[in-house]
N, C-alpha and C. Protein backbone atom coordinates (compact mmCIF):
# COMPACT_ATOMS: atom_id res chain seq x y z
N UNK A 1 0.86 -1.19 0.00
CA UNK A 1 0.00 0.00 0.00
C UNK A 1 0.89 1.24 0.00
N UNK A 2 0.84 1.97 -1.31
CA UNK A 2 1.72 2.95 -1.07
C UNK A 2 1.38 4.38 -0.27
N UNK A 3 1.86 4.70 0.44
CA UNK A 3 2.09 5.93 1.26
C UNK A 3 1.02 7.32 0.70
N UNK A 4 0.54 7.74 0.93
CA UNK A 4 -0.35 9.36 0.52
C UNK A 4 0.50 10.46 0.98
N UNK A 5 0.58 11.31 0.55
CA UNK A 5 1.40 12.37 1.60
C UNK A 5 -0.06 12.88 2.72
N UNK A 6 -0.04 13.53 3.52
CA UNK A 6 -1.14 14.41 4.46
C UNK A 6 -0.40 15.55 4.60
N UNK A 7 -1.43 16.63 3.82
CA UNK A 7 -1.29 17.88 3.81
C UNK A 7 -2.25 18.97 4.44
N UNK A 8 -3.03 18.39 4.36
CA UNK A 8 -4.48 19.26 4.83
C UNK A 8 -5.89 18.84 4.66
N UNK A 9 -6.27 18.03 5.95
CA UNK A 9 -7.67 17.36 5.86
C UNK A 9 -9.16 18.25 6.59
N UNK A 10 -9.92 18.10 5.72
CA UNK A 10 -11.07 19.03 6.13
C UNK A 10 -12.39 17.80 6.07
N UNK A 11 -12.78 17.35 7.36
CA UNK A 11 -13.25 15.79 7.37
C UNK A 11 -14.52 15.72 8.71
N UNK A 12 -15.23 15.13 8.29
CA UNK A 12 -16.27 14.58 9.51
C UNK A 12 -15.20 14.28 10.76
N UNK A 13 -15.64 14.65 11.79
CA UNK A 13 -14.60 13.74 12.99
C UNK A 13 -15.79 13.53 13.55
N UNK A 14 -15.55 11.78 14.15
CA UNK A 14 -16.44 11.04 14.86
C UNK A 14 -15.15 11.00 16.67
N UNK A 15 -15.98 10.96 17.54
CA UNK A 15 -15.47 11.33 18.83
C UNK A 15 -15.67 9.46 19.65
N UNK A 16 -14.47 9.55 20.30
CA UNK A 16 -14.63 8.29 20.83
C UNK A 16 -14.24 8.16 22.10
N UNK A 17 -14.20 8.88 23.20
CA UNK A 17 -14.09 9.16 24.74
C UNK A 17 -13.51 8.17 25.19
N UNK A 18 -13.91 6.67 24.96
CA UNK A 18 -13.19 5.70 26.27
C UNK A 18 -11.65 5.89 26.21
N UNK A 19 -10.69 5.92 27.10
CA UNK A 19 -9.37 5.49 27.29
C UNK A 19 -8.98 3.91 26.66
N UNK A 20 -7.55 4.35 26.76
CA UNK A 20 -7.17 3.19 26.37
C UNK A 20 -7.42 2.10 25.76
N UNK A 21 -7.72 2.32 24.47
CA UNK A 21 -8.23 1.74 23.36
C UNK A 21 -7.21 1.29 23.00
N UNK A 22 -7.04 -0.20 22.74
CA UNK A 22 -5.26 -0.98 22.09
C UNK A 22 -5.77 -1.20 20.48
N UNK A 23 -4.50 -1.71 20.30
CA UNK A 23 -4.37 -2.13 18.75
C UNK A 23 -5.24 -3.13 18.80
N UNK A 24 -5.45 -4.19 19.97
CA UNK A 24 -6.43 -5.52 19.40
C UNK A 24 -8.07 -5.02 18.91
N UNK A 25 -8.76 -3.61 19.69
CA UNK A 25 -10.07 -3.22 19.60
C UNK A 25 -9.82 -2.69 17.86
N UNK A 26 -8.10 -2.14 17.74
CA UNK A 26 -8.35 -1.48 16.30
C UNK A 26 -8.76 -2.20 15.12
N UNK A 27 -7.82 -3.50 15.57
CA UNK A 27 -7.80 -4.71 14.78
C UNK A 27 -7.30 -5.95 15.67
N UNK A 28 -8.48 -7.13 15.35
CA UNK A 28 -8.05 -8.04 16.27
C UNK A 28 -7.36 -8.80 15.72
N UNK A 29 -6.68 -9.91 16.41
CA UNK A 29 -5.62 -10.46 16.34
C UNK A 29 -6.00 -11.69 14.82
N UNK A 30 -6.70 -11.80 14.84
CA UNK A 30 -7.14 -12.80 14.05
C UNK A 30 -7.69 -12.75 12.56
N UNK A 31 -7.39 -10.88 12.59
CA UNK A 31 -7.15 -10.52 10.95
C UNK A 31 -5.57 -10.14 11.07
N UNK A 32 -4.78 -10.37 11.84
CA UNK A 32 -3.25 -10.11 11.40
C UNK A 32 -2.69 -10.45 9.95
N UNK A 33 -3.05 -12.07 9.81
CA UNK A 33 -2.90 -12.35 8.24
C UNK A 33 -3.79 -12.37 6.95
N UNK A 34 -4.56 -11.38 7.13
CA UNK A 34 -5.37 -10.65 6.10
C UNK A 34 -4.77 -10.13 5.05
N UNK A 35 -4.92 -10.47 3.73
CA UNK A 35 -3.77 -9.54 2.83
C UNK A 35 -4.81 -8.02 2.20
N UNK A 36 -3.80 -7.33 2.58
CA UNK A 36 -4.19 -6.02 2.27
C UNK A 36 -5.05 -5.67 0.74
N UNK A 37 -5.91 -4.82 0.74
CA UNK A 37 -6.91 -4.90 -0.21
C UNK A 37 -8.46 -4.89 -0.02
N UNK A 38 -9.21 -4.87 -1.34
CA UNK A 38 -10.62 -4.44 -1.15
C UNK A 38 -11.24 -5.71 -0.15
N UNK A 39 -12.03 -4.88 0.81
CA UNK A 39 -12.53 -5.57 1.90
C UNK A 39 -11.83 -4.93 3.26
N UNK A 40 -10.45 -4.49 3.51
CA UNK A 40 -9.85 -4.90 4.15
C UNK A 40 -10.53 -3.78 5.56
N UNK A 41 -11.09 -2.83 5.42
CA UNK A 41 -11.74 -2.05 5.97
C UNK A 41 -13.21 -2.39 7.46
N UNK A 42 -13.18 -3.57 6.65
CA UNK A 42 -14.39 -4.74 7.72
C UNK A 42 -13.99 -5.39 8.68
N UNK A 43 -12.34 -5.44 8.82
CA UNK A 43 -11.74 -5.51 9.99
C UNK A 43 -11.23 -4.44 11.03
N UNK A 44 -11.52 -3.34 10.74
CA UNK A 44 -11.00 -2.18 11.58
C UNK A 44 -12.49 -1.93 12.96
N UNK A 45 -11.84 -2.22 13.57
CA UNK A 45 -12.77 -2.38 15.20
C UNK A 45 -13.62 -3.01 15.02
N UNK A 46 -13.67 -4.65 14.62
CA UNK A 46 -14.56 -5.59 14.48
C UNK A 46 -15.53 -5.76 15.05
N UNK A 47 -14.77 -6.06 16.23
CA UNK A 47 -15.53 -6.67 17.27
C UNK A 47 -16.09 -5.49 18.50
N UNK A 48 -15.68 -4.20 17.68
CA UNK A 48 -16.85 -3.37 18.64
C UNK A 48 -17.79 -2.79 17.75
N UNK A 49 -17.74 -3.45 16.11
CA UNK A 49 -18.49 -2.17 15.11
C UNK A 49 -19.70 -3.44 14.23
N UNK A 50 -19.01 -5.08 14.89
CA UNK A 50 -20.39 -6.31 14.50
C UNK A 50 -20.61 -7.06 15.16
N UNK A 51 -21.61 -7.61 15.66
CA UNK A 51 -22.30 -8.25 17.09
C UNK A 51 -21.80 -10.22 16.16
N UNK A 52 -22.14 -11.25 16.73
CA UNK A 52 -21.72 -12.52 16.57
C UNK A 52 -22.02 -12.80 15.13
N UNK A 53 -23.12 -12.41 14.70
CA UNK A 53 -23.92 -12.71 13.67
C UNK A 53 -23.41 -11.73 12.12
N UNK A 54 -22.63 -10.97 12.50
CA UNK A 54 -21.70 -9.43 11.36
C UNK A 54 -22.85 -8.68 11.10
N UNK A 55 -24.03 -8.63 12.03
CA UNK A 55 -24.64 -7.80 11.80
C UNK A 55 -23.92 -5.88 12.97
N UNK A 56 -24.51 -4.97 11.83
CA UNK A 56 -23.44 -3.56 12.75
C UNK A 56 -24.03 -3.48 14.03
N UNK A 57 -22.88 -3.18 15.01
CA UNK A 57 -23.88 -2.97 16.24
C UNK A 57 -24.30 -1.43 16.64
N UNK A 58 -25.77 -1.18 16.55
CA UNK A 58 -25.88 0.56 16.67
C UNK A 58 -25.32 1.60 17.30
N UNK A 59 -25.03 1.03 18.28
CA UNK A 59 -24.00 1.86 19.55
C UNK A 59 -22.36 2.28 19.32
N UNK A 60 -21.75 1.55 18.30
CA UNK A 60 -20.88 2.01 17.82
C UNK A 60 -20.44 3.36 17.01
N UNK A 61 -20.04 3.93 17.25
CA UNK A 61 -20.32 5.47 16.86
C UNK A 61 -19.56 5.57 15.14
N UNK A 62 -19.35 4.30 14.93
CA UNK A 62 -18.57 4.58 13.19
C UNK A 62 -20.02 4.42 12.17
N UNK A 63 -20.29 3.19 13.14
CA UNK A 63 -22.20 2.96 12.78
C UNK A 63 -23.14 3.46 12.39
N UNK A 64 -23.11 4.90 13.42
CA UNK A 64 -24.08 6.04 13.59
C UNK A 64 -24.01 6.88 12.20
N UNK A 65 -24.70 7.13 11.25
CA UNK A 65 -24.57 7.88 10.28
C UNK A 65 -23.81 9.05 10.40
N UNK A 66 -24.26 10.05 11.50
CA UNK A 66 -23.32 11.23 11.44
C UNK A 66 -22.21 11.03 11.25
N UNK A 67 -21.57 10.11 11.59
CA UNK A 67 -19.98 9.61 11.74
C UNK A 67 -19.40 8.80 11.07
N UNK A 68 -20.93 7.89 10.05
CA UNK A 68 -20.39 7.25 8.91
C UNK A 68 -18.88 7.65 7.62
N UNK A 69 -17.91 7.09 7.80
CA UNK A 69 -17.05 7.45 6.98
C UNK A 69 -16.57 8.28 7.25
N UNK A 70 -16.40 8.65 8.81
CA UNK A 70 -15.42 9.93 9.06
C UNK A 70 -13.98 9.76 8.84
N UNK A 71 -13.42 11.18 8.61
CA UNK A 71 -12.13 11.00 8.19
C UNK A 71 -10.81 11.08 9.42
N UNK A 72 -11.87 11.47 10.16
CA UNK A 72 -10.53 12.08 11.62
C UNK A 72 -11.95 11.04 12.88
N UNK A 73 -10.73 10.67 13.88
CA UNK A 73 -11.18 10.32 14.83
C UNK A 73 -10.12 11.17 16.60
N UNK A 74 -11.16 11.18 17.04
CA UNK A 74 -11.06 12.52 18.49
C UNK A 74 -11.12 11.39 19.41
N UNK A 75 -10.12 10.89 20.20
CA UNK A 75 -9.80 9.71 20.76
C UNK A 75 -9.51 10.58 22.56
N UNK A 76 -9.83 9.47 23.70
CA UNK A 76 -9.18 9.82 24.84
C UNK A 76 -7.50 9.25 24.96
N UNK A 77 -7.54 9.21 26.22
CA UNK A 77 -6.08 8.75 26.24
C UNK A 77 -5.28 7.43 25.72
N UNK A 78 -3.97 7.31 25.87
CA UNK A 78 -3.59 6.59 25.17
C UNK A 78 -4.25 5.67 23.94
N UNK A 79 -4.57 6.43 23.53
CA UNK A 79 -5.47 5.51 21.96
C UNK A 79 -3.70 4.79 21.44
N UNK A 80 -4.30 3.43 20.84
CA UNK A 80 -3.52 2.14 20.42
C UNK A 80 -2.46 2.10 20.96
N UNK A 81 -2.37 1.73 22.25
CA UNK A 81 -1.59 1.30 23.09
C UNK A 81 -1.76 0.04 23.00
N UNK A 82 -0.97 -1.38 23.16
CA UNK A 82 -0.67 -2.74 23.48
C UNK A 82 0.27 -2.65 22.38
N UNK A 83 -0.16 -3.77 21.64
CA UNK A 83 0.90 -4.89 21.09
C UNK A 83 1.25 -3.99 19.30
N UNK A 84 2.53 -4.27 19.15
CA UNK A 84 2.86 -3.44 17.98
C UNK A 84 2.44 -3.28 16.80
N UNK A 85 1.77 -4.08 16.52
CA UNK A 85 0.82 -4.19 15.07
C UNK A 85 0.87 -3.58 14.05
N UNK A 86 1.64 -2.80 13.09
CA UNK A 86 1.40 -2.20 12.21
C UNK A 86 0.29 -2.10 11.39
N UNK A 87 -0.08 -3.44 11.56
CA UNK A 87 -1.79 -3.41 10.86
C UNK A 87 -3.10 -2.87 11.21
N UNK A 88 -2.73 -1.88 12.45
CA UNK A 88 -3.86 -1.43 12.99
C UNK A 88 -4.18 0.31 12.31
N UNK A 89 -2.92 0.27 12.13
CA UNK A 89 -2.66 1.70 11.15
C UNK A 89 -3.40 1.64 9.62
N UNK A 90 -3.05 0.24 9.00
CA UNK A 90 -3.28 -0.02 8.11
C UNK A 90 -5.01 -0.29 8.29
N UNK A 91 -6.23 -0.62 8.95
CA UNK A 91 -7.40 -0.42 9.25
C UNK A 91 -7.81 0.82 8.92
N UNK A 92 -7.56 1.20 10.02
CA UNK A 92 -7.80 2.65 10.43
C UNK A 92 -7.80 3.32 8.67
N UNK A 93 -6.66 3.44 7.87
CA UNK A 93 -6.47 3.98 7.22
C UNK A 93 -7.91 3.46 5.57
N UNK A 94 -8.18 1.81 5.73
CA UNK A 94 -8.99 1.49 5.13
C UNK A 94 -10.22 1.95 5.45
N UNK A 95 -10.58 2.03 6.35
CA UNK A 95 -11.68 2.93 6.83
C UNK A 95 -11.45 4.36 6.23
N UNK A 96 -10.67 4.98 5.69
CA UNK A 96 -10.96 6.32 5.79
C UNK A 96 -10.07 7.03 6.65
N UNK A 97 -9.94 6.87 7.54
CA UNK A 97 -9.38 7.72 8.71
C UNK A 97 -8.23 7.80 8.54
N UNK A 98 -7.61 9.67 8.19
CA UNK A 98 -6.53 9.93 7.84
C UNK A 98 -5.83 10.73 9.26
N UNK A 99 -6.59 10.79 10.24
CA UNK A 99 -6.09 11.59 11.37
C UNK A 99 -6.70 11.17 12.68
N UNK A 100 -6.02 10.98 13.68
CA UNK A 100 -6.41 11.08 14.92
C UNK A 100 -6.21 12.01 15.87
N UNK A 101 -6.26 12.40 16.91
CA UNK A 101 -6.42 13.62 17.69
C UNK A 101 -6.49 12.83 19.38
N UNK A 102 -5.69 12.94 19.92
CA UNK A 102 -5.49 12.43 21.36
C UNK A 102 -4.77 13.16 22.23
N UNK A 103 -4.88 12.51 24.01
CA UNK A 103 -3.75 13.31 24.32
C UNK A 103 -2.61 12.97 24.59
N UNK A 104 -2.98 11.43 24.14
CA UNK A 104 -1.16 10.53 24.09
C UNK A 104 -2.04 8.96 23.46
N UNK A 105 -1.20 8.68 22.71
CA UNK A 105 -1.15 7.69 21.93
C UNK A 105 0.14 6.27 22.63
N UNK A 106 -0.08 5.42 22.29
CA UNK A 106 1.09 4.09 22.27
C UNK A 106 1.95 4.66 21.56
N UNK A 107 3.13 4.49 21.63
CA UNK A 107 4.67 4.89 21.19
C UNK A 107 4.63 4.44 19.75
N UNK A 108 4.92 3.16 19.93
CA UNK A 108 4.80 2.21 18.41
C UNK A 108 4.03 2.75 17.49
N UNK A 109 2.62 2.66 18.03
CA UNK A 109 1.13 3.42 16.95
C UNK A 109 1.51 4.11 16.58
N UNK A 110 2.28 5.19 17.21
CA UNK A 110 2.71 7.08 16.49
C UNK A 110 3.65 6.72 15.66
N UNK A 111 4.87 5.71 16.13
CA UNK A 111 5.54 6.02 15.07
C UNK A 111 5.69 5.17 13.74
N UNK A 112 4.28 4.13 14.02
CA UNK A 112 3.66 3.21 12.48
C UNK A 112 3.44 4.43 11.93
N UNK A 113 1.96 4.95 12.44
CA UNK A 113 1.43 6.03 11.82
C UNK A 113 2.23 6.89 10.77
N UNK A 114 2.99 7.44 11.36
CA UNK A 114 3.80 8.42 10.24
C UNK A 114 4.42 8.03 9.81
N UNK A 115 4.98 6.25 9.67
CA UNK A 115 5.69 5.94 8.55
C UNK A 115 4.58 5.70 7.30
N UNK A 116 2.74 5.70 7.70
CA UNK A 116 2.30 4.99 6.82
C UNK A 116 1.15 5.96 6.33
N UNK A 117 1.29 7.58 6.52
CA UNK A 117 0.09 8.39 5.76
C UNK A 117 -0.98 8.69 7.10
N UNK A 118 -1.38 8.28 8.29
CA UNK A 118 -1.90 8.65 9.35
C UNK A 118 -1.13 9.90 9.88
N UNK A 119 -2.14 11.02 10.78
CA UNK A 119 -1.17 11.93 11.03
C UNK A 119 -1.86 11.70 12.66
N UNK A 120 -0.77 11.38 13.59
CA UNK A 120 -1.43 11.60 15.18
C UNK A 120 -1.20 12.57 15.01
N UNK A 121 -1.87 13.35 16.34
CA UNK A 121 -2.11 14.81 16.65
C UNK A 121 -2.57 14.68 18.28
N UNK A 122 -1.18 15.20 19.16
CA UNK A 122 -1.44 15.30 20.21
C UNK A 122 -1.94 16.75 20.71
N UNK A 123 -2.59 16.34 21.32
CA UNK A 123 -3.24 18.15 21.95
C UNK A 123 -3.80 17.94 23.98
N UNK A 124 -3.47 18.92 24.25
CA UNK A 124 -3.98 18.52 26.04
C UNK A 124 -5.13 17.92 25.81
N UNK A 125 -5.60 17.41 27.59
CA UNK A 125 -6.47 16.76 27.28
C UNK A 125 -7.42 17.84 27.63
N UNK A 126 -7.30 18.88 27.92
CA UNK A 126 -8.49 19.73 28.16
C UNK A 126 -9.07 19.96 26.68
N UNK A 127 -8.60 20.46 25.82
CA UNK A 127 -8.65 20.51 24.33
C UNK A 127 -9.47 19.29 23.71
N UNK A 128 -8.84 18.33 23.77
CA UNK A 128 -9.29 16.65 23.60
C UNK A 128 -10.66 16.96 24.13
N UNK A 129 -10.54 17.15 25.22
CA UNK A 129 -12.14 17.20 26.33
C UNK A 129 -13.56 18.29 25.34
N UNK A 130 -12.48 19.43 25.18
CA UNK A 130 -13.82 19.91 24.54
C UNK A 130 -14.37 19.37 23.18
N UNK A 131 -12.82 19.04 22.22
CA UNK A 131 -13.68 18.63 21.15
C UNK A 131 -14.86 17.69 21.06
N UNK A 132 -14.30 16.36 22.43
CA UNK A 132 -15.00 15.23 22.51
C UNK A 132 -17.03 15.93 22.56
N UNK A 133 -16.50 16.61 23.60
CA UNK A 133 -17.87 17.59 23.57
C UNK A 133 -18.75 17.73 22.55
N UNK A 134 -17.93 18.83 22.18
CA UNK A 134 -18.37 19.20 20.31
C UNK A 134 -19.04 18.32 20.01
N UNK A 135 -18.52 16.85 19.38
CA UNK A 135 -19.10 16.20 18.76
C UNK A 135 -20.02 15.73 18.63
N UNK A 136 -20.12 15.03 19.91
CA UNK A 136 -21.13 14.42 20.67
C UNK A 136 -22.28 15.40 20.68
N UNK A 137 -22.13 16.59 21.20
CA UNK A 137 -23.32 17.64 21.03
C UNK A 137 -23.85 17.81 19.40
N UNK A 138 -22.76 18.20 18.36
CA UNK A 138 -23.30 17.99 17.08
C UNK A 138 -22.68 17.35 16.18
N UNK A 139 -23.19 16.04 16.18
CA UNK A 139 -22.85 14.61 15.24
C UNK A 139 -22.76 15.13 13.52
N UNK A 140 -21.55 14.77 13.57
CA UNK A 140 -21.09 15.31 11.98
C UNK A 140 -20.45 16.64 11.57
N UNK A 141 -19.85 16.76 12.64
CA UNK A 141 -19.45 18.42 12.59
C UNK A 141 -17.66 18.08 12.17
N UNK A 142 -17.44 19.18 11.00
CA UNK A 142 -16.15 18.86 10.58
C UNK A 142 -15.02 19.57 11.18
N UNK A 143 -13.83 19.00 11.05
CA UNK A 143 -12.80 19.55 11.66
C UNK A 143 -11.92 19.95 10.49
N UNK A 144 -10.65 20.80 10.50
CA UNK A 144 -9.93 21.07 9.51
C UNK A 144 -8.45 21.03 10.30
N UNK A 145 -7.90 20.07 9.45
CA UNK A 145 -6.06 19.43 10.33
C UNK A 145 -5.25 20.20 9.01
N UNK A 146 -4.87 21.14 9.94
CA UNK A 146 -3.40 21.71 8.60
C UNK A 146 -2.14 21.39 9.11
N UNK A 147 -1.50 20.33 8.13
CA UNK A 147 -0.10 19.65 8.59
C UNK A 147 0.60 21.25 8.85
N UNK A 148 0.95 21.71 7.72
CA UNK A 148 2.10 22.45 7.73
C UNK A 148 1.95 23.76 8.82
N UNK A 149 0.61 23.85 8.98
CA UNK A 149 0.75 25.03 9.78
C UNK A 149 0.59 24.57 11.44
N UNK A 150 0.50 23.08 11.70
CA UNK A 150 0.53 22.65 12.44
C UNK A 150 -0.77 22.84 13.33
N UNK A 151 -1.96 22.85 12.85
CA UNK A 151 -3.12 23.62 13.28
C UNK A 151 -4.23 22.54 13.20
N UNK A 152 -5.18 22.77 14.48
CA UNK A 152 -6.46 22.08 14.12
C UNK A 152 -7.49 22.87 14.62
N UNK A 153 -8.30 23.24 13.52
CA UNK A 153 -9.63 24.14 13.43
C UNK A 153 -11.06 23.63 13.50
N UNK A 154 -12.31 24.12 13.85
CA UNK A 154 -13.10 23.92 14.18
C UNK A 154 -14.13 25.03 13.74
N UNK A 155 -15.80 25.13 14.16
CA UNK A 155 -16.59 25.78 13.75
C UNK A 155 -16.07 26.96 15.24
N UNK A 156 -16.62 28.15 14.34
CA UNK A 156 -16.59 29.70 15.00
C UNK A 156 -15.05 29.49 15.21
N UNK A 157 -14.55 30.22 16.62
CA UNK A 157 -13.17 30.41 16.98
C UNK A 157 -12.05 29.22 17.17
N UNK A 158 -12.77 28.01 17.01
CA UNK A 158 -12.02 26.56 18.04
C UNK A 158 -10.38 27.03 16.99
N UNK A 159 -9.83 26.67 17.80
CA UNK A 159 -8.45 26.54 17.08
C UNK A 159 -7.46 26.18 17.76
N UNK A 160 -6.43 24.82 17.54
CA UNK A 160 -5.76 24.34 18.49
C UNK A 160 -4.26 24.27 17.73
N UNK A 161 -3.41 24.28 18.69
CA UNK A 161 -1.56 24.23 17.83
C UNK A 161 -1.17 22.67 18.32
N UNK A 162 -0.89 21.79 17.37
CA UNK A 162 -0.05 20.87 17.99
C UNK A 162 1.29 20.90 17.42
N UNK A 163 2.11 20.12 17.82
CA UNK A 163 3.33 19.83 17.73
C UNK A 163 4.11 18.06 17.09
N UNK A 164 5.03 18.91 16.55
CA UNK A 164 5.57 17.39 15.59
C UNK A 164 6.78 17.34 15.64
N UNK A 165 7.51 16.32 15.41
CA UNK A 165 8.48 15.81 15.27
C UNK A 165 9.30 16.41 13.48
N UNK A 166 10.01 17.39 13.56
CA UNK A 166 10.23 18.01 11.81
C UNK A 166 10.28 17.03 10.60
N UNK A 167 10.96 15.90 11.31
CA UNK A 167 11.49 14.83 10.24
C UNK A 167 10.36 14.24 9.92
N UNK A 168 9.31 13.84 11.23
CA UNK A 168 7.81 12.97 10.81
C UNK A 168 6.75 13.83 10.20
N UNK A 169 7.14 15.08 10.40
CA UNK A 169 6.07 16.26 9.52
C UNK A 169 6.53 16.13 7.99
N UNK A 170 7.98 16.03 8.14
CA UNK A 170 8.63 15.97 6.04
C UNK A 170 7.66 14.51 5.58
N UNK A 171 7.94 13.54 6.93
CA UNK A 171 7.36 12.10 5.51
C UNK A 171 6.22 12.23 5.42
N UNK A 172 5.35 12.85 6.00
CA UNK A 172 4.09 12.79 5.83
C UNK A 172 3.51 13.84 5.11
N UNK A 173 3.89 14.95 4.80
CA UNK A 173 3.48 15.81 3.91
C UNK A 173 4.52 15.51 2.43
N UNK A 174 5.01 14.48 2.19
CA UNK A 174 5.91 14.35 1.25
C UNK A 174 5.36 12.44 0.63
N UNK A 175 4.88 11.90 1.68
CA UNK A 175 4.22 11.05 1.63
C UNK A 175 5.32 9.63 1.49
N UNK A 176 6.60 9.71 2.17
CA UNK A 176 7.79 9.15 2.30
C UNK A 176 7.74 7.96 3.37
N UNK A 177 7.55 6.65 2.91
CA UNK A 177 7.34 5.83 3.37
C UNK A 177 9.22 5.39 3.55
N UNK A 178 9.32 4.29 4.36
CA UNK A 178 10.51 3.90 4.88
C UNK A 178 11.76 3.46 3.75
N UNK A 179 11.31 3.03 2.57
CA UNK A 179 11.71 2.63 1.19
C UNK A 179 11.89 4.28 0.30
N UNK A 180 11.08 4.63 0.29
CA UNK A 180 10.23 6.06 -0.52
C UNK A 180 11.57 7.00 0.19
N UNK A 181 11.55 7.41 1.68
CA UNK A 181 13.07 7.80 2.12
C UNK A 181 13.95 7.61 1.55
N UNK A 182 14.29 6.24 1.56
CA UNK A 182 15.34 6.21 1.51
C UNK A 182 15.83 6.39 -0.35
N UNK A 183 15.13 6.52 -1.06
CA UNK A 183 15.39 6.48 -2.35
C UNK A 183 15.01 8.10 -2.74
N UNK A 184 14.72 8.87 -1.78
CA UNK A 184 14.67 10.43 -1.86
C UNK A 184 16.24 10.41 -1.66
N UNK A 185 17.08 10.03 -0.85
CA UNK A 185 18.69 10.22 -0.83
C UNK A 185 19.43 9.35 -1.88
N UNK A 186 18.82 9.15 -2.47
CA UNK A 186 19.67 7.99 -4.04
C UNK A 186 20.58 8.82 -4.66
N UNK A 187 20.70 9.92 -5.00
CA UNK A 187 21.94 10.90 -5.85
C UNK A 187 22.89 10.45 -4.70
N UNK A 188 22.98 10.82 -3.29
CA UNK A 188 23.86 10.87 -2.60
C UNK A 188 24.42 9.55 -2.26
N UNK A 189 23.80 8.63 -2.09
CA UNK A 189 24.11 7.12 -1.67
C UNK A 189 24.46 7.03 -3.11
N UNK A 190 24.13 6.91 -4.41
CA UNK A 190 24.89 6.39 -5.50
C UNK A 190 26.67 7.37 -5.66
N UNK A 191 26.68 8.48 -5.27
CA UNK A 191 27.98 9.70 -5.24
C UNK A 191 28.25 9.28 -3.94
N UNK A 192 28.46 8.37 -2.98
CA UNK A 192 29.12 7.71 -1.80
C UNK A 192 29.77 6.68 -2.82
N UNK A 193 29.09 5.69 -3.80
CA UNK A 193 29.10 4.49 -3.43
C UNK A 193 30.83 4.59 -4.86
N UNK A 194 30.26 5.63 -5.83
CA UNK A 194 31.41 6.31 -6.93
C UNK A 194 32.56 6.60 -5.99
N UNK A 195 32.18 7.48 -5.13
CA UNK A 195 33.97 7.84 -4.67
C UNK A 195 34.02 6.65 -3.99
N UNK A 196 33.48 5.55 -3.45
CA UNK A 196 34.20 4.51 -2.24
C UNK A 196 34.82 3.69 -3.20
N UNK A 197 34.27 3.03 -4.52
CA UNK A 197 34.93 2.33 -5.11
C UNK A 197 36.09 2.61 -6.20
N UNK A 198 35.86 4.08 -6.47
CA UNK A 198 37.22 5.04 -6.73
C UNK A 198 38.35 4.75 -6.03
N UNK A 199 38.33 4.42 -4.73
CA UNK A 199 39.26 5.21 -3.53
C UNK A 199 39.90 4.14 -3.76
N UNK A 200 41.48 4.35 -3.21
CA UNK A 200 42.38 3.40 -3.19
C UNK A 200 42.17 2.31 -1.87
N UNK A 201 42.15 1.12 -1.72
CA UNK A 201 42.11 0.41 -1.24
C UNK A 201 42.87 0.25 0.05
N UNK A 202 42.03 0.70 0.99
CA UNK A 202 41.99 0.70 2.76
C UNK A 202 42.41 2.47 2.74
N UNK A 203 42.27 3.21 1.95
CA UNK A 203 42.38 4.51 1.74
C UNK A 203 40.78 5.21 2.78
């Protein structure tokens, strides 16, 4: 799945309050060897978004029309915390969802995420708190995430600053996956590899 850059999303955000949400609720363990592709989207929070039978369960807020196909999700604390999964990024992202918004994420998750076109977005949790608000008060209300200006906007005044890592802001607005990097430095690694085998030997 190749990489998107994220530059600037203007998207439904659906709000999801509980804490500590792991990678298994994102994706359970038992689509790990799923091969990527059409469908692959019916595994992203399975088992909280279809009851035994794969019928949807209503209470799930991806369920709820307002929030159908949202593009950003407004998470409490540590959202995808447990086990390392890269494939939970890869859900999330089949679904739609190009952004999350928390006030701390799992380590690993953040730094799948920005190798793979997801943009976390940490913000206090007082911030977190009101958007969660927002939403919930009016279902379907859009948010606007500007990578570069490092900004997340809202209806009337809302306006929040987060903060990034410079190098994880370049791959993701450049859309530089771990391969995709490294072949952005190819002039220079091929003009290493000319003068090393130029050079005189143990020189």
């Amino acid at each position: 799945m190749a990489m998107q850059p994220f530059t600037a999303l203007d998207a439904v955000a659906a709000p999801m309050p509980t804490p500590n949400i792991d990678t298994d609720q994102i994706l359970p363990a038992r689509f790990l060897k799923k091969p990527l592709g059409p469908g692959y989207d019916k595994y992203g929070f399975a088992d909280l978004r279809f009851d035994a039978a794969g019928n949807e369960k209503p209470d799930f807020v991806l369920n709820n029309p307002p929030y159908r196909g949202a593009g950003i999700i407004v998470a409490a604390r540590n959202f995808a915390t447990g086990s390392s999964r890269e494939a939970a990024v890869y859900a999330l992202l089949a679904l739609g969802v190009r952004c999350v918004i928390a006030p701390s994420f799992g380590d690993i998750f953040y730094s799948n995420s920005t190798k793979n076109g997801l943009l976390p977005v940490i913000l206090p949790e007082e911030a977190v708190n009101r958007l969660l608000a927002l939403l919930a008060g009016k279902p379907g209300t859009k948010l606007a995430v500007d990578l570069a200006a490092q900004t997340v906007t809202g209806p009337g005044d809302l306006a929040f600053r987060f903060e990034i890592d410079a190098s994880r802001k370049m791959r993701l607005l450049e859309g530089l996956d771990d391969i995709q990097l490294t072949l952005k430095y190819r002039p220079e690694i091929e003009a290493f590899e000319r003068a090393y085998a130029a050079a005189p030997f143990g020189a």
